[in-house]
Protein backbone atom coordinates (compact mmCIF):
# COMPACT_ATOMS: atom_id res chain seq x y z
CA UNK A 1 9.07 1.40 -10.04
CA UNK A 2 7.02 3.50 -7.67
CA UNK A 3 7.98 7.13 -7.43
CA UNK A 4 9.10 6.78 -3.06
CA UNK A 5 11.93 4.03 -5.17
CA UNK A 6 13.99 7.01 -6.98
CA UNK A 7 16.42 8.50 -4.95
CA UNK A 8 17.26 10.69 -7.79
CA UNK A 9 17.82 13.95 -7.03
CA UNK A 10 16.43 14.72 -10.92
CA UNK A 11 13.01 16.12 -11.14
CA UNK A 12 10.38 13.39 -12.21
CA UNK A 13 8.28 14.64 -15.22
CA UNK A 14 6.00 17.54 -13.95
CA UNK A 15 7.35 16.69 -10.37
CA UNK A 16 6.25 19.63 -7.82
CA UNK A 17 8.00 20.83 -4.70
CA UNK A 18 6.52 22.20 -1.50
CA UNK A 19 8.55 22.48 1.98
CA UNK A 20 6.29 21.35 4.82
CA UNK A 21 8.64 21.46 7.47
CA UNK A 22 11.47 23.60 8.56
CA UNK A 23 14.32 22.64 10.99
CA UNK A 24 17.09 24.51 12.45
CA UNK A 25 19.85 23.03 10.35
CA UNK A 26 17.71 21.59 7.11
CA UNK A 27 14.16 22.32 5.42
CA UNK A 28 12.31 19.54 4.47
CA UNK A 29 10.46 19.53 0.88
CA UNK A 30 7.40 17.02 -0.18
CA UNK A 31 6.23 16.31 -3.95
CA UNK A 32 3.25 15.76 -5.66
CA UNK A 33 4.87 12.42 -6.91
CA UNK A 34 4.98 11.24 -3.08
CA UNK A 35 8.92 11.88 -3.17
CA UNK A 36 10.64 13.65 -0.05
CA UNK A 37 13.94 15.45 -0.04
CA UNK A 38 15.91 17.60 2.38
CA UNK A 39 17.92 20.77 1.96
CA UNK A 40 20.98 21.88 4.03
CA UNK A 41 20.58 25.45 4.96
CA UNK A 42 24.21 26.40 4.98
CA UNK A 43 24.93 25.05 1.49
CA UNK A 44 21.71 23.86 -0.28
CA UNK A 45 23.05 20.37 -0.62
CA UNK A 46 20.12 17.90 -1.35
CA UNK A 47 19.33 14.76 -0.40
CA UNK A 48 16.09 12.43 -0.98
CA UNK A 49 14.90 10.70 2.02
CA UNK A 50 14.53 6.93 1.52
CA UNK A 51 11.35 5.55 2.74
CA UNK A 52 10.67 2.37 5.12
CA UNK A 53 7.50 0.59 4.51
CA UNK A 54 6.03 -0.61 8.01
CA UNK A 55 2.60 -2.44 9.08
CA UNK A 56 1.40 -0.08 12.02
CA UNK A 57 -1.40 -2.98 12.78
CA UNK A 58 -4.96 -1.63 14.13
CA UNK A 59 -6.42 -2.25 16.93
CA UNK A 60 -8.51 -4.93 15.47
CA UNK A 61 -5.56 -6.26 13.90
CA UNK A 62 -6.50 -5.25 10.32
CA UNK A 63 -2.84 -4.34 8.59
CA UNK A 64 -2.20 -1.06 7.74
CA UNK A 65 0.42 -0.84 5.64
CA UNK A 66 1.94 2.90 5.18
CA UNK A 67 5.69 4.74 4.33
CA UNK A 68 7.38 6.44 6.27
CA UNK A 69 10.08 8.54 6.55
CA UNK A 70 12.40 9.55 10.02
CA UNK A 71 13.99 13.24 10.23
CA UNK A 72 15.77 14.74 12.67
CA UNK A 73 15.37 17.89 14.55
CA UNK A 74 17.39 19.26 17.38
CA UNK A 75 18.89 15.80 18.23
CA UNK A 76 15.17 14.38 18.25
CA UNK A 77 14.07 12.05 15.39
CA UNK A 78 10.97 12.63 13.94
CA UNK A 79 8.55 9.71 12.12
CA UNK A 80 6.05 10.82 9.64
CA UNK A 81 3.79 9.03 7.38
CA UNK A 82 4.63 10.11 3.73
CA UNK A 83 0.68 9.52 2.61
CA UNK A 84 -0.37 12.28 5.66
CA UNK A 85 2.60 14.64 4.44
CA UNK A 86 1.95 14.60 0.71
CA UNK A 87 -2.04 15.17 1.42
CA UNK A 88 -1.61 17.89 4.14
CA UNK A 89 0.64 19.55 1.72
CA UNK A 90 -1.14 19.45 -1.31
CA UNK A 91 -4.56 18.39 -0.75
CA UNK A 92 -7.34 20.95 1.10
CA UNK A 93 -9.18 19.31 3.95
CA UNK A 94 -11.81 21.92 4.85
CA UNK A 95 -14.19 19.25 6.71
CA UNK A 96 -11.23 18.39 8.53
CA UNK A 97 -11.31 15.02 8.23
CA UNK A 98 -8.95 12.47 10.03
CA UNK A 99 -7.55 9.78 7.17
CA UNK A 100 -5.69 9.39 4.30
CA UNK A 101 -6.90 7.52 2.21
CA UNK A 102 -5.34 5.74 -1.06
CA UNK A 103 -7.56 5.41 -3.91
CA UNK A 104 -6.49 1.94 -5.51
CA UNK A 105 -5.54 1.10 -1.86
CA UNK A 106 -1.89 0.58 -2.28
CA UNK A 107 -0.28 2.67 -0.23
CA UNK A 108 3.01 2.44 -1.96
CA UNK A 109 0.94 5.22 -4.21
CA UNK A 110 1.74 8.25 -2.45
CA UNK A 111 1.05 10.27 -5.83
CA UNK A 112 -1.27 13.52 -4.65
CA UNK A 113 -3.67 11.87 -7.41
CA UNK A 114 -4.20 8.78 -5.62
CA UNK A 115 -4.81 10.34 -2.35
CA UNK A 116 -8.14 11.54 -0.57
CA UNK A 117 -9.10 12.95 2.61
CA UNK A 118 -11.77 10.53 4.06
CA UNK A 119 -13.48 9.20 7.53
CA UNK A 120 -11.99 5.99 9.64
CA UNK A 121 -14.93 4.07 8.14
CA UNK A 122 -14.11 5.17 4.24
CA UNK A 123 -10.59 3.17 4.76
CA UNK A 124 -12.03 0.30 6.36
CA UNK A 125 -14.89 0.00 3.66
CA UNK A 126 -12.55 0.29 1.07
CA UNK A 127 -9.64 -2.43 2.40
CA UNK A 128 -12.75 -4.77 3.02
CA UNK A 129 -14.45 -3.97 -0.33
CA UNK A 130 -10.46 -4.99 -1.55
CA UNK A 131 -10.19 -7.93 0.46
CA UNK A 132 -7.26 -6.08 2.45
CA UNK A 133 -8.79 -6.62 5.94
CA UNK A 134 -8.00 -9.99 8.01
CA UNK A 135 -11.78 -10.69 7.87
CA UNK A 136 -12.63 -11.14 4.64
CA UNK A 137 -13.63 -14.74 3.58
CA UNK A 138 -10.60 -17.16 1.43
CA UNK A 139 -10.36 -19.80 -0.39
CA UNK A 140 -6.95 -22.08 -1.02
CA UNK A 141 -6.56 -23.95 -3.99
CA UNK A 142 -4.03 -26.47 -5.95
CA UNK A 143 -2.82 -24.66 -9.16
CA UNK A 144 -5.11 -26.98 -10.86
CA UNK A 145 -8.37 -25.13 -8.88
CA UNK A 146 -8.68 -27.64 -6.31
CA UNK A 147 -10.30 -26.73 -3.04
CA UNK A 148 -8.15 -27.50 -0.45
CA UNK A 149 -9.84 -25.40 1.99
CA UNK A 150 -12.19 -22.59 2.97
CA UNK A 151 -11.77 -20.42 5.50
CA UNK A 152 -13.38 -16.98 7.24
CA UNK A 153 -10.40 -14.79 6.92
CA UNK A 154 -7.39 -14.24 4.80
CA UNK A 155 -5.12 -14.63 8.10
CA UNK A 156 -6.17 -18.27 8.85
CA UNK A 157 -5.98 -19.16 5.23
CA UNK A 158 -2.42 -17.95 5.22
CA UNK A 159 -1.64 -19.33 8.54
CA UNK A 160 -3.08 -22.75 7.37
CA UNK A 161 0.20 -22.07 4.48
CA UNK A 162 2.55 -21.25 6.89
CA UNK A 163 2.70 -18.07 5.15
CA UNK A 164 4.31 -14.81 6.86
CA UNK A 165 1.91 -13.11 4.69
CA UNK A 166 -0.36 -10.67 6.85
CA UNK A 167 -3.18 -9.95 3.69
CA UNK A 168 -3.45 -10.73 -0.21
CA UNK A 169 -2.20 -7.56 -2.49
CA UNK A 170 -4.75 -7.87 -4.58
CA UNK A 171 -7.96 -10.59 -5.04
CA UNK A 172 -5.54 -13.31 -5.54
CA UNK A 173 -1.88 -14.51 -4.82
CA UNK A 174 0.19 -17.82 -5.20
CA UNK A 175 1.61 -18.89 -2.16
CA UNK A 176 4.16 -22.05 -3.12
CA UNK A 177 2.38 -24.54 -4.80
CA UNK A 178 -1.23 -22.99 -3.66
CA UNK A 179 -3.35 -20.15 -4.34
CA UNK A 180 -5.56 -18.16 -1.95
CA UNK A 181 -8.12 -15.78 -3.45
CA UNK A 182 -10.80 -13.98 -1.75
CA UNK A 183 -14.35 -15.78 -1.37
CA UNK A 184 -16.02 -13.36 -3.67
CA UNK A 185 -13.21 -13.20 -6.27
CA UNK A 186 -13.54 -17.13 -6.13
CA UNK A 187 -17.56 -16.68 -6.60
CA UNK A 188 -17.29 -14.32 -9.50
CA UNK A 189 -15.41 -16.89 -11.89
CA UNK A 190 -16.42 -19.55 -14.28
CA UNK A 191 -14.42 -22.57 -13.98
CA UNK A 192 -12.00 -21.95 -17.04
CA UNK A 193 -11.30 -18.49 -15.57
CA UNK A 194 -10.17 -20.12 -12.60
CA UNK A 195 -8.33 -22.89 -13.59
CA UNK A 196 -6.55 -20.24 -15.95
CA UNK A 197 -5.41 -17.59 -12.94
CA UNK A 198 -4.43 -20.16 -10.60
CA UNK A 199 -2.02 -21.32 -13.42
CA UNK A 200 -1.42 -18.39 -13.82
CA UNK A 201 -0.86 -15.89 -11.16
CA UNK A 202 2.06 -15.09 -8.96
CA UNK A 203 3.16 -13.98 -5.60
CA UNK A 204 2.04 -10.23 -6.20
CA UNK A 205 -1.28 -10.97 -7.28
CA UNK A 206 -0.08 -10.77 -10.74
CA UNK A 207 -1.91 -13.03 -13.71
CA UNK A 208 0.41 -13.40 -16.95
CA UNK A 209 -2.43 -12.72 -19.10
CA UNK A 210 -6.11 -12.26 -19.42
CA UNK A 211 -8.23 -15.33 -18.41
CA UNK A 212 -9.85 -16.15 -22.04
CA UNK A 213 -13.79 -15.91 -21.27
């Protein structure tokens, strides 16, 4: 369970509170676990805000995959991006740079630990260096490591699968009766190694066990 999952009003272990935003009726409180609660001001009830996870798509069309959480304020709802809260909050940004970045690129990891302060061009690196971005090469395969196809990004390979997949979440995925894996993933592994993860893995990118070398 990521942390954003517990609506818990129960401290996590060595779970820190900041407010980072104050409203007429309730102040709003951010922790270093990437959790976000608010506090009535007339009687200090508490509530933690649930987060939405949304694709806010760039302009190239490379996913971007962030929570978020919606508070009100005089009648007017508010959205903010949890990642942006947690690392204004708690992380110092003295060459006032303009991204959050997540540091094993999930960005279901809102933990202060996982976040960094980095340039446009430091995310995009990173997702492509990941395989996250729409551009990077794919393979498909049977789940006996047949080829069924190559193709020069990760959307056509899914759209070839009819998948409503946007990217992979990790190097590899099963999608039905098929695997798609990144072209350098594919490259890196012997034949046994991949006749063993496309056996193997699952729809999260998930392998049951470690591919016997």
């Amino acid at each position: 369970m990521y942390a954003y999952e517990n609506l818990s009003l129960a401290d996590m272990p060595n779970e820190q509170w900041k407010q980072f935003h104050e409203g007429k009726m309730k102040n709003y409180f951010v922790s270093d676990c990437g959790r976000i609660k608010s506090v009535v001001k007339s009687n200090g009830k508490q509530k933690i805000i649930k987060q939405v996870l949304k694709n806010q798509a760039q302009k190239d069309k490379t996913p971007h995959w962030r929570l978020y959480i919606r508070i009100r304020e005089n009648g007017t709802e508010l959205t903010k991006g949890v990642s942006r809260v947690v690392a204004e909050t708690f992380i110092t940004n003295s060459d006032n740079l303009p991204v959050v970045c997540h540091n094993d690129n999930e960005p279901k990891n809102n933990n202060v630990d996982n976040l960094r302060w980095g340039t446009y061009k430091d995310n995009s690196q990173q997702a492509l260096e990941d395989g996250l971005l729409l551009t990077c090469p794919a393979i498909v395969l049977t789940r006996d490591a047949e080829m069924v196809g190559q193709f020069d990004s990760v959307k056509e390979s899914l759209l070839f699968l009819n998948s409503k997949r946007i990217n992979l979440p990790k190097e590899i995925c099963s999608v039905g009766d098929y695997v798609v894996m990144k072209k350098n993933y594919y490259n890196e592994l012997t034949y046994d190694e991949l006749l063993h993860v496309c056996q193997n893995v699952n729809s999260r990118g998930e392998i049951k066990e470690k591919a016997v070398c």
